[in-house]
C-alpha atoms as a PDB file:
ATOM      1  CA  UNK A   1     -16.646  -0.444 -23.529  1.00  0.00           C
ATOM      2  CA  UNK A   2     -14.441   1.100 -26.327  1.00  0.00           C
ATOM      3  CA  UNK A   3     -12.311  -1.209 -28.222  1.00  0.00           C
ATOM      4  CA  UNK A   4      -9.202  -0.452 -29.200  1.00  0.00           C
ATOM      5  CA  UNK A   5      -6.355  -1.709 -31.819  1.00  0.00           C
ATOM      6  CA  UNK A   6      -3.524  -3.707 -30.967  1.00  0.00           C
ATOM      7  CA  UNK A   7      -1.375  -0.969 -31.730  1.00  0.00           C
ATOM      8  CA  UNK A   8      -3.176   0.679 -28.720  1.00  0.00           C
ATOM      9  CA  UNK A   9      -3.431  -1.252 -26.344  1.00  0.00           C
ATOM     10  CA  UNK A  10      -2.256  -0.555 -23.035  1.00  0.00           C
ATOM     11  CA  UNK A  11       0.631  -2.519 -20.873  1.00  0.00           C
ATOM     12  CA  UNK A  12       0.956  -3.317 -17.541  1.00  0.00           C
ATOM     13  CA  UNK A  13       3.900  -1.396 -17.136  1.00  0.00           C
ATOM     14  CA  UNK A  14       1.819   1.692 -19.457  1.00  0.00           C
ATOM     15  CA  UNK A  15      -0.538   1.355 -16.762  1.00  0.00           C
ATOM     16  CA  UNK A  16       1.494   2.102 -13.208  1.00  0.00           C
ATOM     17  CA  UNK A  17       3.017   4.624 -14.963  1.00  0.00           C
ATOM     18  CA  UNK A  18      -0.801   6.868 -15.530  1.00  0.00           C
ATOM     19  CA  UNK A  19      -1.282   5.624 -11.798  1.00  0.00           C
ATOM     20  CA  UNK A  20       1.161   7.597 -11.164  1.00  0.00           C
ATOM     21  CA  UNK A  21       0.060  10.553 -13.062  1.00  0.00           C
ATOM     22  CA  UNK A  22      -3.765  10.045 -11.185  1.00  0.00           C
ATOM     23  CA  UNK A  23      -5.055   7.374 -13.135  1.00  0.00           C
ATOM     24  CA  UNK A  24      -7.270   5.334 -11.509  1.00  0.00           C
ATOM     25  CA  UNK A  25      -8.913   2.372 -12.759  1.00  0.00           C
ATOM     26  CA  UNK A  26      -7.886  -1.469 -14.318  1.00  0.00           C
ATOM     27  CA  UNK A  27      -6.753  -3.055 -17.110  1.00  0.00           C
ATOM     28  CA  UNK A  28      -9.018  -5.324 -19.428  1.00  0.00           C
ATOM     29  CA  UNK A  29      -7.149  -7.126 -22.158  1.00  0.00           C
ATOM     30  CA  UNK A  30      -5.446  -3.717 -22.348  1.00  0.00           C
ATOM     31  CA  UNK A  31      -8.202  -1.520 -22.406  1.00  0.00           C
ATOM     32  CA  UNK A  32      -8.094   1.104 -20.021  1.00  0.00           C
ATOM     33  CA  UNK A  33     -11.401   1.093 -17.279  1.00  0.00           C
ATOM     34  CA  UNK A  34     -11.087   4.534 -15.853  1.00  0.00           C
ATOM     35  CA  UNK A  35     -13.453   3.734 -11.471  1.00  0.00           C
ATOM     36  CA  UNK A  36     -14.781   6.602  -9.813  1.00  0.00           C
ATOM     37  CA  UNK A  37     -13.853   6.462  -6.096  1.00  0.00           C
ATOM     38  CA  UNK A  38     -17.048   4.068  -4.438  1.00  0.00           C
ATOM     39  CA  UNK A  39     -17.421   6.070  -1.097  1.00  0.00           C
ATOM     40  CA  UNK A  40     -16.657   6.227   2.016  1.00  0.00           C
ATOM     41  CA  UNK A  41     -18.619   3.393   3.444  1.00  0.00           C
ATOM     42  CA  UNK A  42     -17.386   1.335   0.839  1.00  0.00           C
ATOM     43  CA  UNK A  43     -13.767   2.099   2.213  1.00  0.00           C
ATOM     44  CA  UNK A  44     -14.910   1.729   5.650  1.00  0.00           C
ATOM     45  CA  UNK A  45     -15.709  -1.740   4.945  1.00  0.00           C
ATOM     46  CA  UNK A  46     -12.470  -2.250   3.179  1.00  0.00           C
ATOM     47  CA  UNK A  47     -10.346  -1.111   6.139  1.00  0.00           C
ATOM     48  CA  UNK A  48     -12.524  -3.239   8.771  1.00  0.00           C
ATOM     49  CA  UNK A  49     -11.593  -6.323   7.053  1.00  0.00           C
ATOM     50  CA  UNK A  50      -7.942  -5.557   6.113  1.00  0.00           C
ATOM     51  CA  UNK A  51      -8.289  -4.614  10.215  1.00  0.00           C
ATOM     52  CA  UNK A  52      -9.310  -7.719  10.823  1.00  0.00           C
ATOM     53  CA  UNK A  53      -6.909  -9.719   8.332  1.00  0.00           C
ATOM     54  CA  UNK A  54      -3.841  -7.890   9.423  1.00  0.00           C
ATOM     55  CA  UNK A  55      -4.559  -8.689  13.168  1.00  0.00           C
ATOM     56  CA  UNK A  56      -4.519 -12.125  12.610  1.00  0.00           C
ATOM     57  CA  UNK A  57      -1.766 -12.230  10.583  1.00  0.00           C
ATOM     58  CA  UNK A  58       0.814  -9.996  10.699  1.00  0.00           C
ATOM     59  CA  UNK A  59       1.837 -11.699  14.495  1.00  0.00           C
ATOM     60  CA  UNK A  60       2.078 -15.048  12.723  1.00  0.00           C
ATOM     61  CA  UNK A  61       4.298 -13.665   9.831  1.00  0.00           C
ATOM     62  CA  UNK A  62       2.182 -15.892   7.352  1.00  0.00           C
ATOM     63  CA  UNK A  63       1.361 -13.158   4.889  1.00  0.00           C
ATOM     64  CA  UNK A  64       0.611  -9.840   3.561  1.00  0.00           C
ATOM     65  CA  UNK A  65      -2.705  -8.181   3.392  1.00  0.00           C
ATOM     66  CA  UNK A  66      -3.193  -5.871   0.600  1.00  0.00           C
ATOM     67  CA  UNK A  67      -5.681  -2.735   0.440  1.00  0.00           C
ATOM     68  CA  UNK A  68      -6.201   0.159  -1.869  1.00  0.00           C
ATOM     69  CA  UNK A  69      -6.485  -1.606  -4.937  1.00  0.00           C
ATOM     70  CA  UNK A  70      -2.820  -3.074  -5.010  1.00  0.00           C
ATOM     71  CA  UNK A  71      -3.068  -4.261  -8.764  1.00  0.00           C
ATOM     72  CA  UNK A  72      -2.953  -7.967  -9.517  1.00  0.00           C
ATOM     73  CA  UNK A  73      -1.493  -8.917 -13.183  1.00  0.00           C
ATOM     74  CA  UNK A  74      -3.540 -11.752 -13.938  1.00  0.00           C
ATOM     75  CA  UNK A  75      -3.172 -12.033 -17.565  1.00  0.00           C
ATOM     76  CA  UNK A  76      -0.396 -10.807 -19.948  1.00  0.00           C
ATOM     77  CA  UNK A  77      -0.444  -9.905 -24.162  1.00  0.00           C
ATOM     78  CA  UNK A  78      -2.934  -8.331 -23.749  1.00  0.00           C
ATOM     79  CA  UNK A  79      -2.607  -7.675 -20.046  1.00  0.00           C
ATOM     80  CA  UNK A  80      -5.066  -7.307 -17.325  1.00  0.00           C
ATOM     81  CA  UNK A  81      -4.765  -5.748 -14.065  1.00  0.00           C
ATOM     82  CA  UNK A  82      -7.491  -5.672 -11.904  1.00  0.00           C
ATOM     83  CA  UNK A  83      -7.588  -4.266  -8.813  1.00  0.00           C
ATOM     84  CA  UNK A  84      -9.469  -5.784  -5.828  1.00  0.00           C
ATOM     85  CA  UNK A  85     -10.807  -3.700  -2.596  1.00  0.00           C
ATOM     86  CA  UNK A  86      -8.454  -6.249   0.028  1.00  0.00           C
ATOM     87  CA  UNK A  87      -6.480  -9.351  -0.511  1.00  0.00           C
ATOM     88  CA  UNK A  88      -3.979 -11.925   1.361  1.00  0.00           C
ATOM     89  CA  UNK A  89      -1.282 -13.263   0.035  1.00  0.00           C
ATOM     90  CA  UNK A  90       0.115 -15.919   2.072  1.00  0.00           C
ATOM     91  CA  UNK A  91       4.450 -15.724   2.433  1.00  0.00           C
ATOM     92  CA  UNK A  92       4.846 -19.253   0.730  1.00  0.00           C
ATOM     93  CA  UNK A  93       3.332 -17.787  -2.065  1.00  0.00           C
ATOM     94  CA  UNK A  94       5.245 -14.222  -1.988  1.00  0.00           C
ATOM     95  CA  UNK A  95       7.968 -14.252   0.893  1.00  0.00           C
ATOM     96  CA  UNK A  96       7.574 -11.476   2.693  1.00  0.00           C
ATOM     97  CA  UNK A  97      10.936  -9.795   2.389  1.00  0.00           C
ATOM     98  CA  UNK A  98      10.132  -9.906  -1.369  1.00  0.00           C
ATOM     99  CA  UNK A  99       9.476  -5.926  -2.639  1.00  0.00           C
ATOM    100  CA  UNK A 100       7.243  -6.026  -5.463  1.00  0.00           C
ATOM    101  CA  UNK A 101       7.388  -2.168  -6.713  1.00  0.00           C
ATOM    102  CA  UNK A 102       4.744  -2.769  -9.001  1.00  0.00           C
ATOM    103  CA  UNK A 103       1.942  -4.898  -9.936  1.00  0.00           C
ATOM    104  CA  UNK A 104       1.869  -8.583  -8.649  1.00  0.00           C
ATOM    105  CA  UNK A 105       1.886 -11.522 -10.439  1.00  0.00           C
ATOM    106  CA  UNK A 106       1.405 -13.783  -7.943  1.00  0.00           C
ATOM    107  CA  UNK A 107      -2.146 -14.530  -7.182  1.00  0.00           C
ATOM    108  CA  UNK A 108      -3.723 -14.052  -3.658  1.00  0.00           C
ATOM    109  CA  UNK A 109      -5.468 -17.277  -1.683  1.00  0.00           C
ATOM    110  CA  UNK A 110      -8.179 -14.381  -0.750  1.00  0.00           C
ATOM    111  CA  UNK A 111      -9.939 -11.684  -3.089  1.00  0.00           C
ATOM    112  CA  UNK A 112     -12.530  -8.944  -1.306  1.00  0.00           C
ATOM    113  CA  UNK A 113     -14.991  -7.346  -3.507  1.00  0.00           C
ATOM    114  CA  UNK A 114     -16.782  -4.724  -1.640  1.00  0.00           C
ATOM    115  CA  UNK A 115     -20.119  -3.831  -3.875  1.00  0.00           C
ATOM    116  CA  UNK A 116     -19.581  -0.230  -4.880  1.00  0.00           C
ATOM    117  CA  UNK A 117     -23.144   2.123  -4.892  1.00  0.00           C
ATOM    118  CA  UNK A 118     -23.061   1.672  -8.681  1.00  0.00           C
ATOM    119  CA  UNK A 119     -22.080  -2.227  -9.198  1.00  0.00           C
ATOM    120  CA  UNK A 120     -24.640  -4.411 -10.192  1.00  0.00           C
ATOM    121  CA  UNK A 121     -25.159  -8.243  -8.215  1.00  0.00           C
ATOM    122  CA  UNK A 122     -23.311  -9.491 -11.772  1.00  0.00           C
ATOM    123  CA  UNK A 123     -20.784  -7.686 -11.439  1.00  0.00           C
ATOM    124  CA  UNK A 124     -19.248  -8.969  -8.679  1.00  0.00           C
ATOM    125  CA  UNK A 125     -20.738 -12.182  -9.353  1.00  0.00           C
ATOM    126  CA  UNK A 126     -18.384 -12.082 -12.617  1.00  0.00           C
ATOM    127  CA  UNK A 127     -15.120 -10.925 -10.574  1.00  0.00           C
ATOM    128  CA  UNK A 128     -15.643 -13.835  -8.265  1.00  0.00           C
ATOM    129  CA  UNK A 129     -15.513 -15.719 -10.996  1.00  0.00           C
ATOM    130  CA  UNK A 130     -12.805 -14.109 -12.844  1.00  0.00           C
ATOM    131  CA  UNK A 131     -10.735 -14.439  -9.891  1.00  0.00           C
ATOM    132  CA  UNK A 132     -11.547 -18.321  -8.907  1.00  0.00           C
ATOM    133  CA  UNK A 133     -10.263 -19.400 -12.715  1.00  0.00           C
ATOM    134  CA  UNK A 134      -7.232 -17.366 -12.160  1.00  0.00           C
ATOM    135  CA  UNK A 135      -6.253 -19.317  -8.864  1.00  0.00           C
ATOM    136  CA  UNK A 136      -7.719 -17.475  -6.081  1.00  0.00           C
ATOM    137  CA  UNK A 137      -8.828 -19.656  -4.197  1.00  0.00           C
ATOM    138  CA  UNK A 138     -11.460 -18.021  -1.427  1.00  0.00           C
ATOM    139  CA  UNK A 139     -13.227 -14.868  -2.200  1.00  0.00           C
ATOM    140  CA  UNK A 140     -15.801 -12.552   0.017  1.00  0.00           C
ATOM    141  CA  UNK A 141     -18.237 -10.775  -2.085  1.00  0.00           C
ATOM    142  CA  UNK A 142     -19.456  -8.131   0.444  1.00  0.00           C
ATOM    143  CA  UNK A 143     -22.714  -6.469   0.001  1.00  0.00           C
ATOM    144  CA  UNK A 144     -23.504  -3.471   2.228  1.00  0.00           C
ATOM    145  CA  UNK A 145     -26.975  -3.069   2.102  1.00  0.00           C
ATOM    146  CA  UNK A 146     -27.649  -6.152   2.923  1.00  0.00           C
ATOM    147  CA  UNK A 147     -25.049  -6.616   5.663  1.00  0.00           C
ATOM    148  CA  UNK A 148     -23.760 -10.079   4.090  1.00  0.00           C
ATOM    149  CA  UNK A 149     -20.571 -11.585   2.745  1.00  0.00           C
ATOM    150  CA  UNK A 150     -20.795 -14.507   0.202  1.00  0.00           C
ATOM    151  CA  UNK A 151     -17.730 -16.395   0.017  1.00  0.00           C
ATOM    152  CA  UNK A 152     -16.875 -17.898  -2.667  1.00  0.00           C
ATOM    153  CA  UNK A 153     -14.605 -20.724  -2.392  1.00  0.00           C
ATOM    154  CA  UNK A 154     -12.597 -22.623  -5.843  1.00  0.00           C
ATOM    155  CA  UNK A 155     -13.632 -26.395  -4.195  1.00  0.00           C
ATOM    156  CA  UNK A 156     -16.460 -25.539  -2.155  1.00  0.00           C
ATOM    157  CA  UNK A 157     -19.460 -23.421  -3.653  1.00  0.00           C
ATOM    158  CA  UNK A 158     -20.509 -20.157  -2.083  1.00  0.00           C
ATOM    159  CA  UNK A 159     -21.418 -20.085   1.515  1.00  0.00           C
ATOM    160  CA  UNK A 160     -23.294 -16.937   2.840  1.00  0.00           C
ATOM    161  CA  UNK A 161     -22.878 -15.103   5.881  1.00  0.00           C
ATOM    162  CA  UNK A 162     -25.269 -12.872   7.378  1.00  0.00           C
ATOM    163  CA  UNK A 163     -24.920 -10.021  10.158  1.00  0.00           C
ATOM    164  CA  UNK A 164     -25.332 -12.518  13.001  1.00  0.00           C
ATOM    165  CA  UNK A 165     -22.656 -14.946  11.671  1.00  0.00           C
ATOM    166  CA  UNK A 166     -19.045 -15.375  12.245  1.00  0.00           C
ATOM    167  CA  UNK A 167     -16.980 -15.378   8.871  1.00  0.00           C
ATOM    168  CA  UNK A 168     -14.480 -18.021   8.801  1.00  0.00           C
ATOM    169  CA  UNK A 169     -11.401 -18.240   6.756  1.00  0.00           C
ATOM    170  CA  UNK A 170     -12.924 -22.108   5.737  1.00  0.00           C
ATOM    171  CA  UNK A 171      -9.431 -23.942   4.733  1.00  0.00           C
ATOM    172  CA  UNK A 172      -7.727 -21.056   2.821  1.00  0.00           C
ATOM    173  CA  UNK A 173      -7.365 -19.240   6.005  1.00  0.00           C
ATOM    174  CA  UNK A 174      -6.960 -22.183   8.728  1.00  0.00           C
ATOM    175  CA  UNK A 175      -8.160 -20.352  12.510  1.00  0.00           C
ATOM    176  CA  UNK A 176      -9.604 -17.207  11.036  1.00  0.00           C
ATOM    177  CA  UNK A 177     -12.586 -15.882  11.825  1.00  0.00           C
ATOM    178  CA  UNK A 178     -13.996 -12.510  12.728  1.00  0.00           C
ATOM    179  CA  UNK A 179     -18.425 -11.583  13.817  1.00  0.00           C
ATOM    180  CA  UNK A 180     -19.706 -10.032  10.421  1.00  0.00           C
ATOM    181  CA  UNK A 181     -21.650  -7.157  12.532  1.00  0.00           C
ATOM    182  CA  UNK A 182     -19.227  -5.412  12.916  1.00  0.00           C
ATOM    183  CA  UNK A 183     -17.894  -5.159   9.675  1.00  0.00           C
ATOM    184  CA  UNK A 184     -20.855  -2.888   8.703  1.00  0.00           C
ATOM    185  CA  UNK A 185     -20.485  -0.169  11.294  1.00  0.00           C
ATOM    186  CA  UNK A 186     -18.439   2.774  11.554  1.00  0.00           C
END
């Protein structure tokens, strides 16, 4: 990774604004990280379990369920923005009637990381991480190939599911759950 002076470091703000111009990537410490799109079973994936999210709760009015790499602010001079595959954020935490136009600030109870073709076990391993010391508190790690989900919870370790199990929300997500099969075909 390239380093870069103060003097060029890149904003928050710098940052929607090259989104906008076809940009796409995150913000480390205000380096830009240009992504390559992961694929199409890597979005496949990502929309099954925003499917699932969003049917359980977007009846109850509880939250808002984020896909497409909304942008999360998590840390500011220099900023970060990073960018996860899905996320909930619950309405006592951002009321829904709230429009955020830009990045959020407020942290989600639940990251997704879906492992891209070219991500490394680390990788995500490290955004768990990153994300659990920034006040997520739950997040899936979601590994194709194998057909598993680790989740990754701030009090409670990592539990793994495999593609006979049932994924449960644990107690960041009270009454969710959803068969993991499924979230691995087309």
């Amino acid at each position: 990774m390239a380093t870069q002076s103060p003097a060029e470091l890149v904003t928050a703000d710098e940052l929607l604004d090259l989104s906008s111009k076809g940009f796409r990537g995150e913000l480390i410490r205000g380096i830009l990280c240009e992504a390559m799109p992961p694929g199409v079973d890597h979005a496949q994936i990502a929309a099954e379990i925003s499917g699932e999210l969003r049917s359980f709760f977007k009846p109850l009015r509880s939250g808002r369920v984020l896909v497409g790499d909304p942008g999360i602010k998590v840390e500011s001079d220099p900023d970060t923005v990073r960018a996860p595959d899905v996320a909930f954020i619950s309405a006592s935490r951002l009321p829904l009637d709230q429009r955020i136009p830009g990045y959020s600030e407020v942290m989600p109870e639940l990251v997704v990381e879906v492992k891209s073709p070219n991500d490394g076990r680390w990788t995500l391993y490290d955004k768990a991480q990153m994300w659990l010391r920034h006040g997520v508190r739950l997040v899936w790690l979601v590994y194709p190939e194998e057909r598993t989900v680790e989740a990754h919870h701030a009090d409670q370790g990592v539990a793994v599911y495999r593609d006979e199990d049932e994924l449960d929300g644990m107690d960041v997500l009270p009454g969710f759950t959803c068969a993991v099969s499924p979230l691995f075909e087309s």
